[in-house]
Protein backbone atom coordinates (compact mmCIF):
# COMPACT_ATOMS: atom_id res chain seq x y z
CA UNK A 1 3.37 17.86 -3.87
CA UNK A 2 4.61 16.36 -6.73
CA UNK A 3 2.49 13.98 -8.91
CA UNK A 4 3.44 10.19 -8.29
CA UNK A 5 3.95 8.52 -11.37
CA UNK A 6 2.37 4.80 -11.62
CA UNK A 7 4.70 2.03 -12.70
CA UNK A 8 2.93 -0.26 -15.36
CA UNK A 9 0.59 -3.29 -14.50
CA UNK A 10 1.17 -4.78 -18.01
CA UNK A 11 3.90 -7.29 -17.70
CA UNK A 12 4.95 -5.62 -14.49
CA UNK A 13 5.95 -8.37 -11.67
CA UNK A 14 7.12 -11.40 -11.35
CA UNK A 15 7.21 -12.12 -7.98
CA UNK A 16 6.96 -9.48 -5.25
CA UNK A 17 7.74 -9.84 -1.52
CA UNK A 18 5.81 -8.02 1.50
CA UNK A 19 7.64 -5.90 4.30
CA UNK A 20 6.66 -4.69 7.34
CA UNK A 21 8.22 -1.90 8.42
CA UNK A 22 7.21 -1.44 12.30
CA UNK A 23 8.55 1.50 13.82
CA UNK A 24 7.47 0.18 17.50
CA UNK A 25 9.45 -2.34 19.56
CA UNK A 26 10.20 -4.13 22.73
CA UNK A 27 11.85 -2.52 25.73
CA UNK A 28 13.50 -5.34 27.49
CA UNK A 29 15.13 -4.28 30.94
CA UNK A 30 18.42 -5.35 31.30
CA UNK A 31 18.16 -6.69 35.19
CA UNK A 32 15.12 -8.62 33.62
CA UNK A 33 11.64 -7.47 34.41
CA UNK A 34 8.45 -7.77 32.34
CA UNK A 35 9.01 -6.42 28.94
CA UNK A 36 7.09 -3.96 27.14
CA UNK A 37 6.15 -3.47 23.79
CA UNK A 38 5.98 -0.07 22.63
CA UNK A 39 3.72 1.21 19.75
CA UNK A 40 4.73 4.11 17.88
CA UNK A 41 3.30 6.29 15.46
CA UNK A 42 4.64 5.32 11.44
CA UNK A 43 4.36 1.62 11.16
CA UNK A 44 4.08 1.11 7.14
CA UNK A 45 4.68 -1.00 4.36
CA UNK A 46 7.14 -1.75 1.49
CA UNK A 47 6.99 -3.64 -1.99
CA UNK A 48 9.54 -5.68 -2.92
CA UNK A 49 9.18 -6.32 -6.96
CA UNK A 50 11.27 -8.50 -9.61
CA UNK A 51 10.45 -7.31 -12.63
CA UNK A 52 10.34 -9.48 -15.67
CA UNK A 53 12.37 -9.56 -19.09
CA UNK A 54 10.84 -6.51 -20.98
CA UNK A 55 11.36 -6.24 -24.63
CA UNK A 56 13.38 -3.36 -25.53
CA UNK A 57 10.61 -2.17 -27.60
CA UNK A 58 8.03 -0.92 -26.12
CA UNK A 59 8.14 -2.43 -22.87
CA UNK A 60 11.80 -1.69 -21.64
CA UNK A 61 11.52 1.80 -23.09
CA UNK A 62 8.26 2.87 -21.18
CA UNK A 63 9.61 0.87 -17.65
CA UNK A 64 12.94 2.86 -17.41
CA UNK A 65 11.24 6.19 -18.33
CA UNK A 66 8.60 5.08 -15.65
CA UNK A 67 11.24 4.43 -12.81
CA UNK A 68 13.45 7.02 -13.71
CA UNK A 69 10.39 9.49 -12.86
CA UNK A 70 9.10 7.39 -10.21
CA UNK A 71 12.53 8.10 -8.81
CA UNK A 72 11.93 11.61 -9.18
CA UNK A 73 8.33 12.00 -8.29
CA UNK A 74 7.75 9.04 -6.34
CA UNK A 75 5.78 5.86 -7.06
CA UNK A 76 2.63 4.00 -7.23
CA UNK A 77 2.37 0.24 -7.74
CA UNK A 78 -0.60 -1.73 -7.92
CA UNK A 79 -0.54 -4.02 -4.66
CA UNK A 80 -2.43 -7.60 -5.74
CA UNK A 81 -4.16 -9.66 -3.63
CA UNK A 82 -4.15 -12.69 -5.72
CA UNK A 83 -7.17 -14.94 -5.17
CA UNK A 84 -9.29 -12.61 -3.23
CA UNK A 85 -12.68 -11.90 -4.83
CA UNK A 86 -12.80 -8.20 -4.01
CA UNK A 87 -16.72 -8.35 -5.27
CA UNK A 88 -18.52 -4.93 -4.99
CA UNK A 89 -18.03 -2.86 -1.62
CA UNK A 90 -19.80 0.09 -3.12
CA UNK A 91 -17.92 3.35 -2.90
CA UNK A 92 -16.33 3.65 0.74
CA UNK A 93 -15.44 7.16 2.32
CA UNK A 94 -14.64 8.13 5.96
CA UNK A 95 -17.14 8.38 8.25
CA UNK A 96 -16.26 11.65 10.34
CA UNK A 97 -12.59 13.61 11.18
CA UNK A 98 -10.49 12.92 13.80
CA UNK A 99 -10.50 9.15 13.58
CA UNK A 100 -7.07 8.11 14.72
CA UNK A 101 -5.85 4.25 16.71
CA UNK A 102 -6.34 0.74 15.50
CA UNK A 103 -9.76 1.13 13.38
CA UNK A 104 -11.88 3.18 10.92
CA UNK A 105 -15.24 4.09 10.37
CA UNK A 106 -16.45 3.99 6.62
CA UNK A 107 -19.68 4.45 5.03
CA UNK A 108 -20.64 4.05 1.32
CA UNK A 109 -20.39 0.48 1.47
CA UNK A 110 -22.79 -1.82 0.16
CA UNK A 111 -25.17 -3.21 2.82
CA UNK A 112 -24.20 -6.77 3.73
CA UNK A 113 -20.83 -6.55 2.01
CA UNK A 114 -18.15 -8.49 4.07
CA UNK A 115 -14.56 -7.12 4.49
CA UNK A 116 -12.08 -9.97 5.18
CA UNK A 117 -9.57 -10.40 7.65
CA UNK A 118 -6.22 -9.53 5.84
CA UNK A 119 -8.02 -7.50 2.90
CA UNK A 120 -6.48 -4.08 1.65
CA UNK A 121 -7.98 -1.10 3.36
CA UNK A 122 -6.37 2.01 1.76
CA UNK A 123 -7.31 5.16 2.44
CA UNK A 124 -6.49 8.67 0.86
CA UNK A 125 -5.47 11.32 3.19
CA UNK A 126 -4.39 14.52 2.06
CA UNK A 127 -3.85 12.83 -1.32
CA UNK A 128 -1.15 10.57 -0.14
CA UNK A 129 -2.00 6.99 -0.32
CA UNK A 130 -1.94 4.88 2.90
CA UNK A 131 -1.98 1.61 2.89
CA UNK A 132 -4.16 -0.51 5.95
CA UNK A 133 -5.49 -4.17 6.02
CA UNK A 134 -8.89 -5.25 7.79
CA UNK A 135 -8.04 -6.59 11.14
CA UNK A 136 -10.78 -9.13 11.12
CA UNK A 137 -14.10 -10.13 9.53
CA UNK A 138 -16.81 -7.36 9.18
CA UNK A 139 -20.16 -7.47 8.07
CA UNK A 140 -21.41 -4.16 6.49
CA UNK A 141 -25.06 -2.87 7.84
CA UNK A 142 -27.93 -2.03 6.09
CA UNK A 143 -26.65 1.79 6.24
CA UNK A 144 -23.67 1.06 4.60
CA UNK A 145 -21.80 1.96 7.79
CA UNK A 146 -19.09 0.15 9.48
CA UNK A 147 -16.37 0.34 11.84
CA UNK A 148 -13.46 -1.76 10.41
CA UNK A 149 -10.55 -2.48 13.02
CA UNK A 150 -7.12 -2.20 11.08
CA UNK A 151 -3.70 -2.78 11.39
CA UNK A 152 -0.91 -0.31 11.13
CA UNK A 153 -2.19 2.29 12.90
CA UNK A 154 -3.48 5.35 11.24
CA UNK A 155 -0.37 7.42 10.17
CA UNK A 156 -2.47 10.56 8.97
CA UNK A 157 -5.82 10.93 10.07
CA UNK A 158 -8.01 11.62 7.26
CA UNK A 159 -10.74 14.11 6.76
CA UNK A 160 -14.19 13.06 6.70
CA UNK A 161 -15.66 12.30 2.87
CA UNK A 162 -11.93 10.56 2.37
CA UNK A 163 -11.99 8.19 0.12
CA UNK A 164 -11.17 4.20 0.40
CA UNK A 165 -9.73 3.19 -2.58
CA UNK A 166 -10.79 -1.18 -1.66
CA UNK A 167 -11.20 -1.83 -4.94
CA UNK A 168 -8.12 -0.87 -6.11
CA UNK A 169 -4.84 -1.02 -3.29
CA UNK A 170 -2.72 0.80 -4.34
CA UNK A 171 0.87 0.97 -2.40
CA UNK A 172 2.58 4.82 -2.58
CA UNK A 173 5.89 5.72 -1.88
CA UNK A 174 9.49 5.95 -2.81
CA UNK A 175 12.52 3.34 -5.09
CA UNK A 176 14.62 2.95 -2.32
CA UNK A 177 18.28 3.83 -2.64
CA UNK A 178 20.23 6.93 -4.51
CA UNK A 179 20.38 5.13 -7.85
CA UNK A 180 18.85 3.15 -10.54
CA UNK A 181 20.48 0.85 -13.32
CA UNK A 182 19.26 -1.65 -15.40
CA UNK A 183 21.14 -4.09 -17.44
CA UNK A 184 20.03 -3.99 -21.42
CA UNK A 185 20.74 -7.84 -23.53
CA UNK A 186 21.31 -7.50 -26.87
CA UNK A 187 18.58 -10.23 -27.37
CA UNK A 188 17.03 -7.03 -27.46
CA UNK A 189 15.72 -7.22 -23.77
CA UNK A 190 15.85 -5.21 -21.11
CA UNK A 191 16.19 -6.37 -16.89
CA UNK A 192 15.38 -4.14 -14.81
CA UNK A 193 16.11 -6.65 -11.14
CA UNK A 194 14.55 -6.18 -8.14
CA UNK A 195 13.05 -2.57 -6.78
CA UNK A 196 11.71 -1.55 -3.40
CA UNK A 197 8.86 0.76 -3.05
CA UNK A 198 8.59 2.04 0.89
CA UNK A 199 5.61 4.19 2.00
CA UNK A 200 7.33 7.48 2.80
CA UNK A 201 5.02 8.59 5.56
């Protein structure tokens, strides 16, 4: 697998907009009928980014060779969770194989730590980068054990010892479309627009 190439955090977004991509659905019967909603397997998320002005030199140099090989390689961007105190969970791993559905069991954590509703859970899974968010408040136990519920569901179940990057989300995937083009001002900037990153798997 290629090596993902990490767009900068210096100077790197202006303003960024969440998508959910959900997979599932409803199944609404056309002589009416309850409706049911189906879940499938590959719910994920996309990063919408507006990059700022970037000086020509350095910054617009290093962010087109960046895309360009982000575009090759695929991408990592930093995904911020502005005003969330992210404090010290310790170092979380999976906590056994097989773990597939709505939640995940870490360990690592530190005891009495509290994962909030909403906050980035992202785990590593065959060294891909999948992004989850806690489903609601948990309170870690004096093991360092817990059993967070999460929303996707897991795309890739990970192996046990799997590490949970909380500290530092982390959202990996692809530039959507087949091109890239920037616009360069003889000011001298360079504006790079608006980019999509969309978790591949």
């Amino acid at each position: 697998m290629p090596t993902p190439i990490m767009l900068p955090r210096d100077r790197g977004v202006k303003v960024d907009k969440v998508h959910f991509v959900d997979f599932g659905g409803q199944l609404k019967p056309f002589m009416g009928g309850p409706v049911q909603d189906i879940m499938r397997l590959g719910s994920r998320w996309a990063l919408e980014i507006t990059i700022p002005l970037q000086e020509t030199e350095p910054y617009g140099r290093i962010w087109s060779s960046r895309l360009v090989q982000a575009k090759i390689f695929g991408a990592l961007v930093a995904f911020r969770q502005d005003g969330l105190d992210i404090g010290n969970p310790g170092m979380p791993v999976v906590d056994g194989a097989g773990q597939t559905g709505f939640a995940i069991n870490l360990r690592g954590l530190t005891p009495g730590y509290v994962i909030r509703e909403g906050q980035a859970v992202p785990l590593v899974a065959s060294g891909r980068r999948y992004l989850y968010f806690a489903g609601a408040d948990v309170t870690v136990g004096s093991t360092g054990r817990a059993a967070v519920p999460i929303y996707p569901m897991i795309r890739r179940s990970p192996a046990n010892g799997d590490i949970c990057e909380m500290t530092d989300p982390i959202i990996q995937g692809s530039i959507n479309g087949n091109e890239l083009a920037w616009t360069r001002l003889t000011a001298p900037y360079h504006d790079f627009g608006t980019i999509t990153i969309a978790e591949s798997e």
